[in-house]
PDB file of N, CA and C in Angstrom:
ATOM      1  N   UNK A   1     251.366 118.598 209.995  1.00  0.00           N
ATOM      2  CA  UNK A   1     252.493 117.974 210.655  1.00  0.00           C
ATOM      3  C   UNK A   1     253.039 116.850 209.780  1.00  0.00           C
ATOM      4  N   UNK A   2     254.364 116.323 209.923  1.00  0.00           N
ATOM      5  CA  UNK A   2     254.637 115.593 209.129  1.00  0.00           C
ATOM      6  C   UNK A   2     254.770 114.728 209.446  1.00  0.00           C
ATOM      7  N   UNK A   3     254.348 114.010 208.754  1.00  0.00           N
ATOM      8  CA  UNK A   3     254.330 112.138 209.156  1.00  0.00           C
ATOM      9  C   UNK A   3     254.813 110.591 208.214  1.00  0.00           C
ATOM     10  N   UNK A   4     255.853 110.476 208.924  1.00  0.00           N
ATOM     11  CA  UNK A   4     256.839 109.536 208.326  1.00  0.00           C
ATOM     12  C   UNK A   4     256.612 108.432 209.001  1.00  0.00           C
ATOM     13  N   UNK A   5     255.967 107.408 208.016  1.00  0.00           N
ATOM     14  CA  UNK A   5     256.160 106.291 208.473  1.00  0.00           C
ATOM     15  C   UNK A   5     255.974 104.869 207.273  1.00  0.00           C
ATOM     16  N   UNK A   6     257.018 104.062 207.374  1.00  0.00           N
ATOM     17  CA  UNK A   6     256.783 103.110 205.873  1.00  0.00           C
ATOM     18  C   UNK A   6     255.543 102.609 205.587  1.00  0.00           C
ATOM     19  N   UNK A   7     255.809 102.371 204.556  1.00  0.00           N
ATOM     20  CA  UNK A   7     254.287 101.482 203.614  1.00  0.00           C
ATOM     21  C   UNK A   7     253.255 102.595 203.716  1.00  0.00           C
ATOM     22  N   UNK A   8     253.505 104.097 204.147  1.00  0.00           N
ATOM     23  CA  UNK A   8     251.823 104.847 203.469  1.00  0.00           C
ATOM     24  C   UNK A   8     252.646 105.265 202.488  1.00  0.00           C
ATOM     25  N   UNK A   9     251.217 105.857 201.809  1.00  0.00           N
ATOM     26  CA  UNK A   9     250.822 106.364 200.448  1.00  0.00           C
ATOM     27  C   UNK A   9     251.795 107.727 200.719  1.00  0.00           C
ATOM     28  N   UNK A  10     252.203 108.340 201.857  1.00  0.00           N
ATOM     29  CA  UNK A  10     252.456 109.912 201.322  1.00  0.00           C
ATOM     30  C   UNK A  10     253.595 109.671 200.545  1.00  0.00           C
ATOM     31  N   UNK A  11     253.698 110.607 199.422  1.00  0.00           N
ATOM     32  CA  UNK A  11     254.330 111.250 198.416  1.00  0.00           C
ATOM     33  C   UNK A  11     255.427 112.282 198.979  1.00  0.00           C
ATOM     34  N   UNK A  12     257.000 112.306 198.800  1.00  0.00           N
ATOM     35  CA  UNK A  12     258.006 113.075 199.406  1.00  0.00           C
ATOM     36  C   UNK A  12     258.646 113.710 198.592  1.00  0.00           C
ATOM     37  N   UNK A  13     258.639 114.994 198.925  1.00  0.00           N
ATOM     38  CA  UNK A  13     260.089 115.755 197.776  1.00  0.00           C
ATOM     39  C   UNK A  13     260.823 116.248 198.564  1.00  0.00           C
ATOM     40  N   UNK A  14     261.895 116.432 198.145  1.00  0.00           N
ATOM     41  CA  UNK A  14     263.062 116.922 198.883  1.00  0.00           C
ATOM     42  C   UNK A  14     263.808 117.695 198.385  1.00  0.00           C
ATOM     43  N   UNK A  15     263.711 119.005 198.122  1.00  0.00           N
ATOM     44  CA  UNK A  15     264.869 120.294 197.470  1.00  0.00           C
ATOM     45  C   UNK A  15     265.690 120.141 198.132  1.00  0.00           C
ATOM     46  N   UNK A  16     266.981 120.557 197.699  1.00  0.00           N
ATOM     47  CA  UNK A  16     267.876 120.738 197.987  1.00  0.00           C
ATOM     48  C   UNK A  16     268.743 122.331 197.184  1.00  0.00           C
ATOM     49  N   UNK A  17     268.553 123.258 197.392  1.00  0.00           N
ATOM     50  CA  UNK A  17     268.694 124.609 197.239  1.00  0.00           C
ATOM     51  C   UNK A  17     270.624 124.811 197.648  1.00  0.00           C
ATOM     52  N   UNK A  18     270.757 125.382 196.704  1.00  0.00           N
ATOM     53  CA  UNK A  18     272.339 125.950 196.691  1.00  0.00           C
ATOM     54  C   UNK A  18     272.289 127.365 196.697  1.00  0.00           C
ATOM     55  N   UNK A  19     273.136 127.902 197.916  1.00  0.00           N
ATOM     56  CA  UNK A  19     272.814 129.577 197.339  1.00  0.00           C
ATOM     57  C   UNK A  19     273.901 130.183 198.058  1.00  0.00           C
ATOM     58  N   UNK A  20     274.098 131.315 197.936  1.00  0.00           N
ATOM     59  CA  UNK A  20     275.078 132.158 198.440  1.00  0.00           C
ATOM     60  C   UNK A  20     274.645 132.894 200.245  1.00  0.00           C
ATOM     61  N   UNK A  21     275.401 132.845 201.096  1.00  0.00           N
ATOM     62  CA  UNK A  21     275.067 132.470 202.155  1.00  0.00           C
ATOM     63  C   UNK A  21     274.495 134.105 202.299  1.00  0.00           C
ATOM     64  N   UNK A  22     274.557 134.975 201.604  1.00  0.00           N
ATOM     65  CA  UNK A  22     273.951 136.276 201.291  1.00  0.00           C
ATOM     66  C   UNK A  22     272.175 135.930 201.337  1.00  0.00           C
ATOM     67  N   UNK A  23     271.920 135.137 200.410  1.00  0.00           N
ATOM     68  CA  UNK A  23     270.736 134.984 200.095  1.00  0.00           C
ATOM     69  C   UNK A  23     270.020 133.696 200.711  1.00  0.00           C
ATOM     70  N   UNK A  24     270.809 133.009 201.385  1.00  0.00           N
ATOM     71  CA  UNK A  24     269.597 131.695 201.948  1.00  0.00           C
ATOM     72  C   UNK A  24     268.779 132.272 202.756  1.00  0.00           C
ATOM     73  N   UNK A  25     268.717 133.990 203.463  1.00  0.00           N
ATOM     74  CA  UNK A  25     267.458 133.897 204.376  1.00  0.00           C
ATOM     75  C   UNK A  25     266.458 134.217 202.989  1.00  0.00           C
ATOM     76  N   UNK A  26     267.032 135.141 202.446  1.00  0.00           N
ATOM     77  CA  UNK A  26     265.789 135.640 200.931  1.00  0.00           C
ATOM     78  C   UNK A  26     265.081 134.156 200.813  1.00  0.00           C
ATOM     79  N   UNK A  27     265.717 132.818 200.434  1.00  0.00           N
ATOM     80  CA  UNK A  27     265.326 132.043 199.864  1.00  0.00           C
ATOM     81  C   UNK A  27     264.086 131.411 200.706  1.00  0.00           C
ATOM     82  N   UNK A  28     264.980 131.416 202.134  1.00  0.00           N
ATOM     83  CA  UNK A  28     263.878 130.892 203.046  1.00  0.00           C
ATOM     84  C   UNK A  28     262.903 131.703 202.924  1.00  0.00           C
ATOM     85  N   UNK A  29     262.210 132.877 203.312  1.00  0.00           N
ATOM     86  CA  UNK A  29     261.352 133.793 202.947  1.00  0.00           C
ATOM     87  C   UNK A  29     260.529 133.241 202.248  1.00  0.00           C
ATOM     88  N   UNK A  30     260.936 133.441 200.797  1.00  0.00           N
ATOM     89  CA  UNK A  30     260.223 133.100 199.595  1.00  0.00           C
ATOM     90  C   UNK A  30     259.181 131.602 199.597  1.00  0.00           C
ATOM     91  N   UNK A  31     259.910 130.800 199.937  1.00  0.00           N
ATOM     92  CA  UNK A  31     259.350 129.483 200.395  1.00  0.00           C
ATOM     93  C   UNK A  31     258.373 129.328 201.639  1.00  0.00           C
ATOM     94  N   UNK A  32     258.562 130.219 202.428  1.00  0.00           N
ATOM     95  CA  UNK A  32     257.513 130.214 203.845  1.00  0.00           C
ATOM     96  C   UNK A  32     256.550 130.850 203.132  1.00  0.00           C
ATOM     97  N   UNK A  33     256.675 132.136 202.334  1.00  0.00           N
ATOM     98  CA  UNK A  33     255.505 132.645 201.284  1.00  0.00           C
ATOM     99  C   UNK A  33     255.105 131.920 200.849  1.00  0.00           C
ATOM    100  N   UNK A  34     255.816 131.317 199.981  1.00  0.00           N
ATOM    101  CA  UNK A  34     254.864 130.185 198.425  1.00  0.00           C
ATOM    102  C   UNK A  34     253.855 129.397 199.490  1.00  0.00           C
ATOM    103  N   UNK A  35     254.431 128.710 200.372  1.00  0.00           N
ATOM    104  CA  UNK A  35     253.815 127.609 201.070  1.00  0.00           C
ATOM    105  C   UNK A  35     252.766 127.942 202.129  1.00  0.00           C
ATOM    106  N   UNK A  36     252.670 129.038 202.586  1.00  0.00           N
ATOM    107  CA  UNK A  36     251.676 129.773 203.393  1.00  0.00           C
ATOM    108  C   UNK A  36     250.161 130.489 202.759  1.00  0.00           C
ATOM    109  N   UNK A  37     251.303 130.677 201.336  1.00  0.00           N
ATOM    110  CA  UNK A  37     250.065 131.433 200.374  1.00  0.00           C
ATOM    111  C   UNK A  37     249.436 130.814 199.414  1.00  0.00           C
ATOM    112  N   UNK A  38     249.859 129.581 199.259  1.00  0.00           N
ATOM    113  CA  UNK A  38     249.469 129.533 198.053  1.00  0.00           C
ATOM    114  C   UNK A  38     249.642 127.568 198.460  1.00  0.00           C
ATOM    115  N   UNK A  39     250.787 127.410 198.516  1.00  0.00           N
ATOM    116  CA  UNK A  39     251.069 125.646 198.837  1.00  0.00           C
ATOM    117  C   UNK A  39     249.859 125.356 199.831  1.00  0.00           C
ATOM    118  N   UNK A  40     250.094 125.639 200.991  1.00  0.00           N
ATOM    119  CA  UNK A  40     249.259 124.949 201.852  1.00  0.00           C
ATOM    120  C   UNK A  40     247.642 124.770 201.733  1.00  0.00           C
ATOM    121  N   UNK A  41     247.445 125.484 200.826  1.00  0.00           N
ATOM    122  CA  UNK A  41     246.024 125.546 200.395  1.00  0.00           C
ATOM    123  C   UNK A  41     245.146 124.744 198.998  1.00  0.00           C
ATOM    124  N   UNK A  42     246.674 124.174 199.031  1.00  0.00           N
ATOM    125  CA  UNK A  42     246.100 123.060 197.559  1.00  0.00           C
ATOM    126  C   UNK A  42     245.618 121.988 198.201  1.00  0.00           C
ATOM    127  N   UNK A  43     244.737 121.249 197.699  1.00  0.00           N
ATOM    128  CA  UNK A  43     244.290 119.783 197.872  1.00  0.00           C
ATOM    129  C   UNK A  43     245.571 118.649 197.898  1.00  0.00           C
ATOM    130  N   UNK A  44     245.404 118.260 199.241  1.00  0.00           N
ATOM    131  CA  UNK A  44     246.733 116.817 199.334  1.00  0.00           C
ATOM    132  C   UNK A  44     247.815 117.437 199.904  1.00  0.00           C
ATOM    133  N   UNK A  45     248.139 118.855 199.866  1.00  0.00           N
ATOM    134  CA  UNK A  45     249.363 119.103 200.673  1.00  0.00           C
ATOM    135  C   UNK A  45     248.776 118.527 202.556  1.00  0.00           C
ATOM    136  N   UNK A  46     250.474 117.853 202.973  1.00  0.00           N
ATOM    137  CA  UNK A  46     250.601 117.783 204.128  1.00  0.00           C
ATOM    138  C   UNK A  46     251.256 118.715 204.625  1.00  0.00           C
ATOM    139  N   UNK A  47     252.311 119.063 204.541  1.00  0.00           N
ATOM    140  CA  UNK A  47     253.540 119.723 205.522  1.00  0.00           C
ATOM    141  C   UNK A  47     254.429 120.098 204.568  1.00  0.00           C
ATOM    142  N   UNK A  48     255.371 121.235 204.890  1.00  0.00           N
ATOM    143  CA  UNK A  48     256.547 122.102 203.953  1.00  0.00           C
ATOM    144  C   UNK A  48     257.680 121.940 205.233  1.00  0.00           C
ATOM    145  N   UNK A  49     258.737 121.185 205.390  1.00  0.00           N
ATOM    146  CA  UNK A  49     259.519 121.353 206.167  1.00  0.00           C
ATOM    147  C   UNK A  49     260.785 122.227 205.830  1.00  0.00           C
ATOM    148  N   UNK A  50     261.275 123.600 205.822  1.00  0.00           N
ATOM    149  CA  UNK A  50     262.857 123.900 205.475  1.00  0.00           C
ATOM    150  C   UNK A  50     263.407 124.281 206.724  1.00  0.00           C
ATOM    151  N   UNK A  51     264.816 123.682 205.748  1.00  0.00           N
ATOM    152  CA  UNK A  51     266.012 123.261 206.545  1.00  0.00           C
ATOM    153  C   UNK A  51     266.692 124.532 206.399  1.00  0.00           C
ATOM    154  N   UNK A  52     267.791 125.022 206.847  1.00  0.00           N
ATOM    155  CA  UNK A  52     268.954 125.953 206.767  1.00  0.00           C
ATOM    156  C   UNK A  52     270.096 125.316 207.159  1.00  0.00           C
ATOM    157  N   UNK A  53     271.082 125.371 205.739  1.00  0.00           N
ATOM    158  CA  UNK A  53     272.368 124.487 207.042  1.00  0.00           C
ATOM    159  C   UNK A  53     273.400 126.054 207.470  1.00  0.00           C
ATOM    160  N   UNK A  54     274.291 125.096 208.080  1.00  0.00           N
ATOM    161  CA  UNK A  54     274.785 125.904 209.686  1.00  0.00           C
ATOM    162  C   UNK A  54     275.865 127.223 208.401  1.00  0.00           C
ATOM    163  N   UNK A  55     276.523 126.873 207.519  1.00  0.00           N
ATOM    164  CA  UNK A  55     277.394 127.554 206.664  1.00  0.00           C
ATOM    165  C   UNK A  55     276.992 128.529 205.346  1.00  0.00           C
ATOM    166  N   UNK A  56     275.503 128.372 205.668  1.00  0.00           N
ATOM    167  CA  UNK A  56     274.873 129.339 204.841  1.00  0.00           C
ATOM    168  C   UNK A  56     274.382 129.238 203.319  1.00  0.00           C
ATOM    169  N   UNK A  57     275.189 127.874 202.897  1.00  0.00           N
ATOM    170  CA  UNK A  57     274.745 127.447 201.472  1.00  0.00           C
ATOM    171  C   UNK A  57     274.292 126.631 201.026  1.00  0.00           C
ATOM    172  N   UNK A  58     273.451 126.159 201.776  1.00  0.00           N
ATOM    173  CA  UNK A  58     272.208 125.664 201.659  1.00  0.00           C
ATOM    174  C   UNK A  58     270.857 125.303 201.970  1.00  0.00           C
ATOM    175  N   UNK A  59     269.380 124.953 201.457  1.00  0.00           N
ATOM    176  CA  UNK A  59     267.862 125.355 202.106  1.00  0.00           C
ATOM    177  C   UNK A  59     267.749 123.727 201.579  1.00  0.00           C
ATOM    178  N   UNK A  60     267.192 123.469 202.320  1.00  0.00           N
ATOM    179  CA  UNK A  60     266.367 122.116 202.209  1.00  0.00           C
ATOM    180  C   UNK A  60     264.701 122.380 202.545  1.00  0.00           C
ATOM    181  N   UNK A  61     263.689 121.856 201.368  1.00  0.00           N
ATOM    182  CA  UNK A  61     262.567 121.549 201.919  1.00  0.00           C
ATOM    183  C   UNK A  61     262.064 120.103 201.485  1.00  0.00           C
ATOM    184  N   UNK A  62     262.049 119.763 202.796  1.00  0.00           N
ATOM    185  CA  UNK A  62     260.879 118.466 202.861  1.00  0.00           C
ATOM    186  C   UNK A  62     259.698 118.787 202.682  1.00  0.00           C
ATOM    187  N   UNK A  63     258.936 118.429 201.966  1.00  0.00           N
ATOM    188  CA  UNK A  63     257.785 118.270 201.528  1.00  0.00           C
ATOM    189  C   UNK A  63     256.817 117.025 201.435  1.00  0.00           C
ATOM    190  N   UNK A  64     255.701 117.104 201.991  1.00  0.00           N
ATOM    191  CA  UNK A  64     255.116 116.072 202.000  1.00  0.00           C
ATOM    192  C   UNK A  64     253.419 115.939 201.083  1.00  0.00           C
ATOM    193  N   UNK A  65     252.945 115.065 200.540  1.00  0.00           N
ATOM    194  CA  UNK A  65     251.710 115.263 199.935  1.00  0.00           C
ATOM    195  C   UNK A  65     251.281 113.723 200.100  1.00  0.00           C
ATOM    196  N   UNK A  66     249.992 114.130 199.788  1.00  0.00           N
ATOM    197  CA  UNK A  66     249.061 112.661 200.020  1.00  0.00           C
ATOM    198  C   UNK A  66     249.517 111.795 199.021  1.00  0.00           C
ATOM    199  N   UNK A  67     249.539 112.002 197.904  1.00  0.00           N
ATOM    200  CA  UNK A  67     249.916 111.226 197.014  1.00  0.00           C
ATOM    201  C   UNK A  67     250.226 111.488 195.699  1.00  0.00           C
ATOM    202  N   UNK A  68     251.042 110.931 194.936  1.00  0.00           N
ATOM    203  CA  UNK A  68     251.995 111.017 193.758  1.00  0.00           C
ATOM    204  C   UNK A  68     250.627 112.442 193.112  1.00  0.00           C
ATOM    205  N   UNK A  69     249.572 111.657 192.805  1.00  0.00           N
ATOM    206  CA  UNK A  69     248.578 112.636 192.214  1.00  0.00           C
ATOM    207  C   UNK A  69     248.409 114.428 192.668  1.00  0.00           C
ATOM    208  N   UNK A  70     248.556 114.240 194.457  1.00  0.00           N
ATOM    209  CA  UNK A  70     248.393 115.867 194.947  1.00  0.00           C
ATOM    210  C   UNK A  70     249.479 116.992 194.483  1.00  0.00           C
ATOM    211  N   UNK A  71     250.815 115.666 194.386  1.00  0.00           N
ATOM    212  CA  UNK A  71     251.889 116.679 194.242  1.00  0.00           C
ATOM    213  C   UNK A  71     251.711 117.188 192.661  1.00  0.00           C
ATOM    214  N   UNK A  72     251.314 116.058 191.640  1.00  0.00           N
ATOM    215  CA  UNK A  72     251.583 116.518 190.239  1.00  0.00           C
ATOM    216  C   UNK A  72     250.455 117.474 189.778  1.00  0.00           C
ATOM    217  N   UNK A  73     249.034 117.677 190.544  1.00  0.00           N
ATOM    218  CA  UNK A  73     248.502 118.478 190.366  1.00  0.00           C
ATOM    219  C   UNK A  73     248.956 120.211 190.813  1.00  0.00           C
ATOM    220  N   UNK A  74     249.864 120.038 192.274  1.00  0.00           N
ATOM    221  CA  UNK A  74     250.575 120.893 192.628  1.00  0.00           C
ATOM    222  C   UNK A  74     251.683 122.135 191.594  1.00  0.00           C
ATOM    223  N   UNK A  75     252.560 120.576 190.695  1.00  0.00           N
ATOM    224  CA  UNK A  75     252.976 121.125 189.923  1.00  0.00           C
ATOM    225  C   UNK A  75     252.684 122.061 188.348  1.00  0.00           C
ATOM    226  N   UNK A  76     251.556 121.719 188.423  1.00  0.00           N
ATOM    227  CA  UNK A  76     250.537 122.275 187.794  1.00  0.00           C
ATOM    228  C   UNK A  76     249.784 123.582 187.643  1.00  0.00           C
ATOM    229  N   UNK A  77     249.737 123.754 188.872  1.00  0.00           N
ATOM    230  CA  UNK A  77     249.587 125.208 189.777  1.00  0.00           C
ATOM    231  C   UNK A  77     249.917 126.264 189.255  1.00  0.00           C
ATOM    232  N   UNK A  78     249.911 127.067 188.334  1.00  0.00           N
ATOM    233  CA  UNK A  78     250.889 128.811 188.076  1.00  0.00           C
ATOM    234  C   UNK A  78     250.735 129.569 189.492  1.00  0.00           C
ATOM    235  N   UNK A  79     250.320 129.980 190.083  1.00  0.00           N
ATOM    236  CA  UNK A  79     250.395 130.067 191.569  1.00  0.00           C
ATOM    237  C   UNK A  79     251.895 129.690 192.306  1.00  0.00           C
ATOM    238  N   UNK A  80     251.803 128.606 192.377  1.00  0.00           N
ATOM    239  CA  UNK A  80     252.881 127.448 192.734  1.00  0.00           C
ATOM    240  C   UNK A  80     254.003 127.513 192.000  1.00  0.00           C
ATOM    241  N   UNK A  81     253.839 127.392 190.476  1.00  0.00           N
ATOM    242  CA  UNK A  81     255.393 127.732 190.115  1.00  0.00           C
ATOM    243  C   UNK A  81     255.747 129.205 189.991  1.00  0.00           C
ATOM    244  N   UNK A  82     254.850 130.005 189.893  1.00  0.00           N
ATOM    245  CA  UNK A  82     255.416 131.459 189.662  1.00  0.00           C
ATOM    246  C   UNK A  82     256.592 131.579 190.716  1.00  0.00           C
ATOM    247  N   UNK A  83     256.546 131.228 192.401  1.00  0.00           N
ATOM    248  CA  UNK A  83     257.090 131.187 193.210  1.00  0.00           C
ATOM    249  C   UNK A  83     258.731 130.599 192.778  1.00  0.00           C
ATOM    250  N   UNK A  84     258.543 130.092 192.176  1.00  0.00           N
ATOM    251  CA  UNK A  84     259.231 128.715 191.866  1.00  0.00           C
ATOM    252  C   UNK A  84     260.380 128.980 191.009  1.00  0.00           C
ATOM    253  N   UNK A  85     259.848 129.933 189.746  1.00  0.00           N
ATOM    254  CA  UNK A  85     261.028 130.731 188.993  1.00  0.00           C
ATOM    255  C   UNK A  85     261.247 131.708 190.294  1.00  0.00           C
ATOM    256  N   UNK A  86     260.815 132.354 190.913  1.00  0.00           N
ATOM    257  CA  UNK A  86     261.691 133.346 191.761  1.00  0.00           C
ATOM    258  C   UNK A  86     262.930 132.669 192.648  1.00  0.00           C
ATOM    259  N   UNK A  87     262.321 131.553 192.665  1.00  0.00           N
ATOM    260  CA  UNK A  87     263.453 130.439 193.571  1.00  0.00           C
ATOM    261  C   UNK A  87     265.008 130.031 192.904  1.00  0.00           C
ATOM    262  N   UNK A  88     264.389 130.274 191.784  1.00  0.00           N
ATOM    263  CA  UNK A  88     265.188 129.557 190.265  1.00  0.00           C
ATOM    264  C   UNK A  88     266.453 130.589 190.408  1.00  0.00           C
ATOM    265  N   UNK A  89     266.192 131.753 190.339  1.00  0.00           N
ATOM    266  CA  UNK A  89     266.844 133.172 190.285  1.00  0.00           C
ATOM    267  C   UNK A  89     267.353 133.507 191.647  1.00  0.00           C
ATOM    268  N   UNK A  90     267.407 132.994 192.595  1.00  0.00           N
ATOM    269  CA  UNK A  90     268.435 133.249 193.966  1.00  0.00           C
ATOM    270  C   UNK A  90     268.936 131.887 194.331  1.00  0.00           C
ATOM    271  N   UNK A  91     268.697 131.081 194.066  1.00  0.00           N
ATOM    272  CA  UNK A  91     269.732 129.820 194.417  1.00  0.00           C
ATOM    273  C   UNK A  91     270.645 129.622 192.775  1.00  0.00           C
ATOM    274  N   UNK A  92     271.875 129.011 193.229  1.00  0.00           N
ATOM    275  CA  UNK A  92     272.726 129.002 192.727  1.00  0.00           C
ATOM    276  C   UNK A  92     272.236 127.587 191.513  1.00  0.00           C
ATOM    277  N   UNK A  93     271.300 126.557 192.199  1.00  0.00           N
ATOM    278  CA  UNK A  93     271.426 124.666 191.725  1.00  0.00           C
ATOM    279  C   UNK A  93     270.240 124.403 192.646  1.00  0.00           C
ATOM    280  N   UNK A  94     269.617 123.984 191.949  1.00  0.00           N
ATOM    281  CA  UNK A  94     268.452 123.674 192.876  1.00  0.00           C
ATOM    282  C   UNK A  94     268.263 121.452 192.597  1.00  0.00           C
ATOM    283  N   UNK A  95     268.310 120.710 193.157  1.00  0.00           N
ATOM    284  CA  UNK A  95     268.083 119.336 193.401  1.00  0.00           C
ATOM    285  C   UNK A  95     267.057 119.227 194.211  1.00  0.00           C
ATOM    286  N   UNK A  96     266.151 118.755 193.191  1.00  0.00           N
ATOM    287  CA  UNK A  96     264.940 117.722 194.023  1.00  0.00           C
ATOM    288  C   UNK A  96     264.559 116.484 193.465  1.00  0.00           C
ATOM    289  N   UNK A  97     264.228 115.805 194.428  1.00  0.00           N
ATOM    290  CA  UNK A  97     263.892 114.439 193.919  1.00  0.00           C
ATOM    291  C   UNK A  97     262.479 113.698 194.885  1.00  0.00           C
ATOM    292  N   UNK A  98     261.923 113.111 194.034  1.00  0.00           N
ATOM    293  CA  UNK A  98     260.689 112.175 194.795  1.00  0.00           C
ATOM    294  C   UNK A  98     261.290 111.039 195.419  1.00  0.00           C
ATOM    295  N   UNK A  99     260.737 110.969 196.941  1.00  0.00           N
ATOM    296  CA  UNK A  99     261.173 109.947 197.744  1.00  0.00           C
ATOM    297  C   UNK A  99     259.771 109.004 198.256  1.00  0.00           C
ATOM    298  N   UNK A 100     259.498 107.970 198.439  1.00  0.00           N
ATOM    299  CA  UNK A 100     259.236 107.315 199.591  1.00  0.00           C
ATOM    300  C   UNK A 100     259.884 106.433 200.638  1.00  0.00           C
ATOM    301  N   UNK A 101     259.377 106.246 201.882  1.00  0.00           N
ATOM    302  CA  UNK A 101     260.091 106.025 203.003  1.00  0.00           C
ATOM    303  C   UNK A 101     260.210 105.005 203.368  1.00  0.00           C
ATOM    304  N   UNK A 102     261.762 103.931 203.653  1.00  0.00           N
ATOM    305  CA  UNK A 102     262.101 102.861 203.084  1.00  0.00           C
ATOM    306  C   UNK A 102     262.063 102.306 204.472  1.00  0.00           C
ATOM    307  N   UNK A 103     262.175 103.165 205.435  1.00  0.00           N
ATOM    308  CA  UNK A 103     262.158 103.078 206.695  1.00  0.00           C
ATOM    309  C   UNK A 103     261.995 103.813 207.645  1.00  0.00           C
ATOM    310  N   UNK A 104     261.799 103.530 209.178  1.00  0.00           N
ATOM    311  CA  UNK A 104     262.070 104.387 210.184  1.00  0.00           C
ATOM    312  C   UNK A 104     262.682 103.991 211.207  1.00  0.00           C
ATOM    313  N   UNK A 105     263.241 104.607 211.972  1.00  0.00           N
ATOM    314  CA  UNK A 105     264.021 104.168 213.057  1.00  0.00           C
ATOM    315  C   UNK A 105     264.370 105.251 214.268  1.00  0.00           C
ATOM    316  N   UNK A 106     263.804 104.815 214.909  1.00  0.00           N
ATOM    317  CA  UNK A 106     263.825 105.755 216.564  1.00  0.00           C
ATOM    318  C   UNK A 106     264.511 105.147 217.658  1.00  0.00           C
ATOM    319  N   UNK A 107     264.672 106.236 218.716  1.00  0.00           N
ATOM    320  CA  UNK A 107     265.501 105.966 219.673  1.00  0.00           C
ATOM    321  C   UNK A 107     264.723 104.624 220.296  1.00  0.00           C
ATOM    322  N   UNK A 108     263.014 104.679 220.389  1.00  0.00           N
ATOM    323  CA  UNK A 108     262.271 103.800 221.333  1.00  0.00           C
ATOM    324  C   UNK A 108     262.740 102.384 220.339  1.00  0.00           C
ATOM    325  N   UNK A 109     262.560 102.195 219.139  1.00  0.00           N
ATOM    326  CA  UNK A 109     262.852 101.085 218.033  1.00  0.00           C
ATOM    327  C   UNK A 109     264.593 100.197 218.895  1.00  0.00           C
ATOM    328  N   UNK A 110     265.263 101.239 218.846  1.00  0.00           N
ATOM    329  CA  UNK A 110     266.209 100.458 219.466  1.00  0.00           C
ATOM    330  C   UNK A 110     266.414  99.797 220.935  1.00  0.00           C
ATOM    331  N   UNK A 111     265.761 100.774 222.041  1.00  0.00           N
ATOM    332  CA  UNK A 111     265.635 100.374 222.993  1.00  0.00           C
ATOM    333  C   UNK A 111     264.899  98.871 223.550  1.00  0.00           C
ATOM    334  N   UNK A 112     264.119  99.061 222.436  1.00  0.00           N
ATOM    335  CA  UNK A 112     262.783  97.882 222.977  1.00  0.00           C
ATOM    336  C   UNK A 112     263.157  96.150 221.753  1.00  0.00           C
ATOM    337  N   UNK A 113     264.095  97.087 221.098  1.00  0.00           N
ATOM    338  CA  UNK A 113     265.164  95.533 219.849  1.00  0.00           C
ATOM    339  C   UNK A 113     266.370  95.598 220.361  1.00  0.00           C
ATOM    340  N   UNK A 114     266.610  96.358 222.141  1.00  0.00           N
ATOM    341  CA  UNK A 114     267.705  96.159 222.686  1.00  0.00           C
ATOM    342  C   UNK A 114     269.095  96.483 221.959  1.00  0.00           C
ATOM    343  N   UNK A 115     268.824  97.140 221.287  1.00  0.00           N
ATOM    344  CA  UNK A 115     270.018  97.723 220.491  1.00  0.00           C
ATOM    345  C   UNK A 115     270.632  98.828 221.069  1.00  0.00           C
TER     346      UNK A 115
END
């Protein structure tokens, strides 16, 4: 499960997948594979979140890992990237970037700061 909350250690990536609205279910697929077969079973993975947006051209996965170390061993993986060139070859632009979480903010956060 994924768990967002400031000041921990987890480690965030965030794809951002471009593709032809032909192929974002292929893409999704591929990614519920990698991450079922092979991701979720590495040391330090937390959670694989993908997104689908509503117009078809584009996959988002949130990704979460224990720390900077789980993910770069991740990347490491031939397992893991083999998946990864197949990803390469049905999205159009693929953007990812390492995040940590600068904040949070919920409906209860505002209610109870009367906002």
């Amino acid at each position: 499960m994924s768990t967002i909350t400031k000041g921990s250690s987890v480690f965030t990536l965030i794809n951002v997948f471009t593709v032809t609205p032909e192929r974002q279910q292929e893409l999704i697929d591929l990614l519920i594979q990698a991450t079922e077969e092979v991701i979720c079973k590495l040391p330090g993975f937390i959670s694989a979140n993908i997104h689908k947006s509503f117009d078809g051209v584009r996959v988002i996965n949130y990704a979460q890992w224990k720390d900077k170390a789980a993910f770069e061993a991740f990347l490491r993986n031939s397992k893991a990237t083999e998946h990864f060139k197949i990803a390469e070859q049905i999205a159009e632009k693929i953007d990812y970037h390492t995040y940590s979480v600068a904040d949070v903010i919920t409906s209860s956060v505002h209610v109870s700061q009367g906002r």
